[in-house]
Protein backbone atom coordinates (compact mmCIF):
# COMPACT_ATOMS: atom_id res chain seq x y z
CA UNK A 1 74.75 92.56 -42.24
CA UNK A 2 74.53 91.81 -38.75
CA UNK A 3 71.35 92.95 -38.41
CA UNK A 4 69.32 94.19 -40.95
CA UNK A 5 66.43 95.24 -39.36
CA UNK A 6 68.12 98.21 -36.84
CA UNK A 7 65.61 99.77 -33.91
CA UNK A 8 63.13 102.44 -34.52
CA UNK A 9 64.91 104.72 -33.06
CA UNK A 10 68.24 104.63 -34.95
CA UNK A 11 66.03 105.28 -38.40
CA UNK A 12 64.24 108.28 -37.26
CA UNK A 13 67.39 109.94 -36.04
CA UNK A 14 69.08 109.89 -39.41
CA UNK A 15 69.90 113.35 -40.63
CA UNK A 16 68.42 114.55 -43.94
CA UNK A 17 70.80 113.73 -46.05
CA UNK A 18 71.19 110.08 -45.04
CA UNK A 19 67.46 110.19 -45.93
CA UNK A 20 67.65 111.61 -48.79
CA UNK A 21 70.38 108.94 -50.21
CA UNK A 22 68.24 106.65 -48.72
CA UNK A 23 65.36 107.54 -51.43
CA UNK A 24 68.10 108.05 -54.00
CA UNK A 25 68.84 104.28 -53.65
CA UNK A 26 65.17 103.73 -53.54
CA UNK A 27 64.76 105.51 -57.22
CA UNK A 28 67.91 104.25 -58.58
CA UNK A 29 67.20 100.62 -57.63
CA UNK A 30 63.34 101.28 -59.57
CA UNK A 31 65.08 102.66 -62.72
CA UNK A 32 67.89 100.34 -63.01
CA UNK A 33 67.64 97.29 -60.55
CA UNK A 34 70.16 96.49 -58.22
CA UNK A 35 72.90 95.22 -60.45
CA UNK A 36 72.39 97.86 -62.82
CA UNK A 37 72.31 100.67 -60.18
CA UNK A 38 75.44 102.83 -59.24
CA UNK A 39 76.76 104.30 -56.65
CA UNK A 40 77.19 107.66 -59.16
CA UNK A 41 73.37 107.05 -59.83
CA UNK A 42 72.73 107.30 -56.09
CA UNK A 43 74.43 110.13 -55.33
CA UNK A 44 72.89 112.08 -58.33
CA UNK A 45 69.01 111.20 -57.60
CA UNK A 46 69.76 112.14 -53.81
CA UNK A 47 71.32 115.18 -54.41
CA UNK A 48 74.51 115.09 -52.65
CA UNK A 49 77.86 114.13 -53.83
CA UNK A 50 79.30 110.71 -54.45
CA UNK A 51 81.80 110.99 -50.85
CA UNK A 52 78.87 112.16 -48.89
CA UNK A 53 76.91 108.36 -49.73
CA UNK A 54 80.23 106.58 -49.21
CA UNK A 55 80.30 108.76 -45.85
CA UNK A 56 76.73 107.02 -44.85
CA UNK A 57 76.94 104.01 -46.26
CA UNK A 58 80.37 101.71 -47.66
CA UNK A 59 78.68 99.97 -50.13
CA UNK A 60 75.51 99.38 -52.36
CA UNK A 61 74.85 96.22 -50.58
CA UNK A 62 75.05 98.16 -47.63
CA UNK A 63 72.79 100.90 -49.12
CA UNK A 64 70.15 97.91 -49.53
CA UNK A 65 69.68 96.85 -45.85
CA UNK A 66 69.43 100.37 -45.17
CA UNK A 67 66.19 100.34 -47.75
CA UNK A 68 64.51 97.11 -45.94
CA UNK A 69 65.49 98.23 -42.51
CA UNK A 70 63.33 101.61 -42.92
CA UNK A 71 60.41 99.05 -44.26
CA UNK A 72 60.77 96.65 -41.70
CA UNK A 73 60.61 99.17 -38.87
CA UNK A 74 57.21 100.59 -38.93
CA UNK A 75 56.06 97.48 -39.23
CA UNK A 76 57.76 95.62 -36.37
CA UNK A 77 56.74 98.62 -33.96
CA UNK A 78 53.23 97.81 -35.01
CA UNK A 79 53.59 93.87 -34.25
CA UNK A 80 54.13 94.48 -30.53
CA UNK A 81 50.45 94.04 -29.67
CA UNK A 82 49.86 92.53 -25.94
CA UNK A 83 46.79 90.50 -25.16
CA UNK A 84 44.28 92.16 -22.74
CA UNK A 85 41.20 90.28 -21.50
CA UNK A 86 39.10 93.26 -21.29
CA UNK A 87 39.23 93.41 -25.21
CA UNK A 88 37.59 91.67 -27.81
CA UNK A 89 39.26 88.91 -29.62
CA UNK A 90 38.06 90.18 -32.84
CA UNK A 91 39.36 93.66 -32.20
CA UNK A 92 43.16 92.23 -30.87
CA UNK A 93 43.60 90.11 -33.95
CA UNK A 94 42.67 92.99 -36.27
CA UNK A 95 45.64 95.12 -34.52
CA UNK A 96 47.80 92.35 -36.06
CA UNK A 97 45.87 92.46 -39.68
CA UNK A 98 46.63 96.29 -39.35
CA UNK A 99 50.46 95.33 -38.89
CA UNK A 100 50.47 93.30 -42.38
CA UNK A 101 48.28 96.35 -44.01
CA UNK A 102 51.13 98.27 -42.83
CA UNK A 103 53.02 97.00 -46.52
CA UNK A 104 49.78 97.03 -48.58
CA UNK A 105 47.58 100.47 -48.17
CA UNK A 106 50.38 103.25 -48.39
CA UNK A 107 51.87 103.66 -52.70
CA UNK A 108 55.57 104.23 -51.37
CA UNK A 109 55.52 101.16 -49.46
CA UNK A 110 53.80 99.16 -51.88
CA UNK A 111 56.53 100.44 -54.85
CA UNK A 112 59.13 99.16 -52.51
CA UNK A 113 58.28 95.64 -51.53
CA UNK A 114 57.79 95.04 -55.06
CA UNK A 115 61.24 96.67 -55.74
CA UNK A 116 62.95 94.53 -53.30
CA UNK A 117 61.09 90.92 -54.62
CA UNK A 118 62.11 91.71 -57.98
CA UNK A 119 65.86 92.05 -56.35
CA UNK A 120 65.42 89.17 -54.55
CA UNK A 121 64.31 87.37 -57.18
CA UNK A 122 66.98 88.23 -59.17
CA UNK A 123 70.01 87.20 -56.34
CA UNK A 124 70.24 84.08 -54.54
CA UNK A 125 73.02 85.33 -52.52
CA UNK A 126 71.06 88.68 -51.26
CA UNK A 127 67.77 86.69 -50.75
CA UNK A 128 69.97 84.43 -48.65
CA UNK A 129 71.26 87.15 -46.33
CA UNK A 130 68.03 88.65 -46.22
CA UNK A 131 66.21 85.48 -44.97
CA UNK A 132 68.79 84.94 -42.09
CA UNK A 133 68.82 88.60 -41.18
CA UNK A 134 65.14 89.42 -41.59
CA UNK A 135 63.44 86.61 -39.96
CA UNK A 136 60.46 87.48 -39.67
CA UNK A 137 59.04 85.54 -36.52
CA UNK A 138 55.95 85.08 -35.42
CA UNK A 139 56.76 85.91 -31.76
CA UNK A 140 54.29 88.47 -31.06
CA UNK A 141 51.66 86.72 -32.23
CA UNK A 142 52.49 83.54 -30.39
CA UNK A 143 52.55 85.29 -27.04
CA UNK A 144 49.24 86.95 -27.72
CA UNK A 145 47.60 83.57 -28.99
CA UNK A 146 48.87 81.85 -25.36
CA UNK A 147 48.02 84.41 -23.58
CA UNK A 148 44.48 84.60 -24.93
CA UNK A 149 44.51 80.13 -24.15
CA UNK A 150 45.74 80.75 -20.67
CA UNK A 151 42.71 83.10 -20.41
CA UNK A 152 40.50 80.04 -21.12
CA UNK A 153 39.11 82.44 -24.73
CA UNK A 154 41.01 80.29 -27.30
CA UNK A 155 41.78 76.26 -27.85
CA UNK A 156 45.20 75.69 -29.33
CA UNK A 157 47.18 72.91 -29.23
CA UNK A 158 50.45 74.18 -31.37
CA UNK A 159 50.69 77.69 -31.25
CA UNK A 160 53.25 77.65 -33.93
CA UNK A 161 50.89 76.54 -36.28
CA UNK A 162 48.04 78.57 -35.40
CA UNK A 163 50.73 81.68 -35.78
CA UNK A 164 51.58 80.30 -38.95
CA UNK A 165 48.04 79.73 -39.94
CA UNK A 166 47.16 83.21 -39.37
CA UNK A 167 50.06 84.64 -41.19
CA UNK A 168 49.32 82.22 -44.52
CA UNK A 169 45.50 83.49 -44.11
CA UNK A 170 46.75 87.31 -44.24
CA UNK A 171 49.45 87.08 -46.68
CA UNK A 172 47.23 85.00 -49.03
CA UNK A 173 44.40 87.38 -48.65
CA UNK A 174 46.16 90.54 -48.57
CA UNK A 175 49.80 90.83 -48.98
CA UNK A 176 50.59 88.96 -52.32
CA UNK A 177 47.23 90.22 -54.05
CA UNK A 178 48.66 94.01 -53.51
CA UNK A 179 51.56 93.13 -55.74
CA UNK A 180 49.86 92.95 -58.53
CA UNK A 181 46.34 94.80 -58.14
CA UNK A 182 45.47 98.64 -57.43
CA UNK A 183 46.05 99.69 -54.33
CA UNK A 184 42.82 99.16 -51.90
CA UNK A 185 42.69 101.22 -48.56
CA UNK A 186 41.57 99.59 -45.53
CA UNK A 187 37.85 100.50 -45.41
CA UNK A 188 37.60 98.94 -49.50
CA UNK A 189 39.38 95.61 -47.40
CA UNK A 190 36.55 95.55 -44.72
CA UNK A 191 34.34 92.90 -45.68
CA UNK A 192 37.18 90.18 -46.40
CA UNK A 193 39.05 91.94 -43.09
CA UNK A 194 35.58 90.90 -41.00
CA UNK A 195 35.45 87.63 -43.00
CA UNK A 196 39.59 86.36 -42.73
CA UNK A 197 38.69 87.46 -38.54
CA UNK A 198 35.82 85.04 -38.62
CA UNK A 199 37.39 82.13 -39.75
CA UNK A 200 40.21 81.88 -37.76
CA UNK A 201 37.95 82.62 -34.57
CA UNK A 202 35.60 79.81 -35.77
CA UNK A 203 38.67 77.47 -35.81
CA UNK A 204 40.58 78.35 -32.41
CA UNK A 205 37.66 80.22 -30.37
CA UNK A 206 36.47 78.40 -27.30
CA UNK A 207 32.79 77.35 -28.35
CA UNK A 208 30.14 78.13 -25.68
């Protein structure tokens, strides 16, 4: 698992039936969890024969990066947000709430992040590999938070920890509540949306 998150590109050039074993995984993962999926299971949910998903993909582990690298995708494309002065700061840092609503205000992607904690959960030695080759860094954010400084709009003295800040804020607010909670679209997340923007402005903003 070199890398597990793969370029957008690669994923939308998959032909249909890649796809479709792709969702097969996805089903036979919710019915049975990982351990208790199979390969057969796969193969009959998708539609295609058992040599055609062995064809795609060598393996179930290998079946399983596959899942996380079609989540991880949409969402990394929508973390490449550049600062520009011209633009509110309130409107730039809601581009990167929209990023983490990415996994919270569609059902399919919902289902699947909880499918994939509940087989993380479950394996240490997948969670493992999945840490190291899913980092998820904050590297976007950072560039956009010094590049808002070096404009003279924000006062930060560790970026790091402002990114990380942010990200806790977000996740806390947003992400980990939509585990467990019906699903809310953005307009129903407004309010705390306006509210989460407002505090972290009132801590890094340059006063005056």
């Amino acid at each position: 698992m070199s890398d597990v998150i793969d370029s957008a590109e690669k994923i939308l050039a998959r032909p249909a039936k890649c796809q479709a074993i792709l969702e097969g995984a996805v089903k036979a993962f919710e019915q049975q969890g990982y351990d208790g999926a199979s390969m057969d299971l796969v193969s009959k949910l998708a539609g295609v024969s058992k040599r055609t998903v062995y064809n795609y993909f060598e393996s179930k582990e290998a079946l399983l990066w596959a899942v996380l690298e079609d989540l991880m995708s949409g969402y990394k494309r929508l973390k490449q947000i550049e600062y520009v002065p011209e633009h509110s700061l309130e409107s730039q840092i809601e581009h990167f709430i929209d990023a983490e609503l990415y996994f919270v205000t569609d059902p399919s992607r919902v289902a699947l992040a909880r499918i994939l904690i509940s087989i993380f959960a479950r394996n240490s030695d997948l969670r493992d590999k999945a840490r190291k080759g899913c980092e998820l860094e904050n590297g976007d954010f950072v560039a956009w938070l010094k590049a808002a400084s070096q404009d003279g709009r924000l006062v930060i003295e560790d970026f790091d920890i402002a990114a990380k800040v942010f990200y806790g804020l977000i996740e806390g607010l947003f992400n980990f509540p939509a585990l467990f909670r019906p699903l809310k679209s953005k307009e129903d997340l407004r309010p705390l949306i306006d509210e989460a923007i407002c505090v972290y402005l009132a801590r890094y903003a340059k006063s005056g």
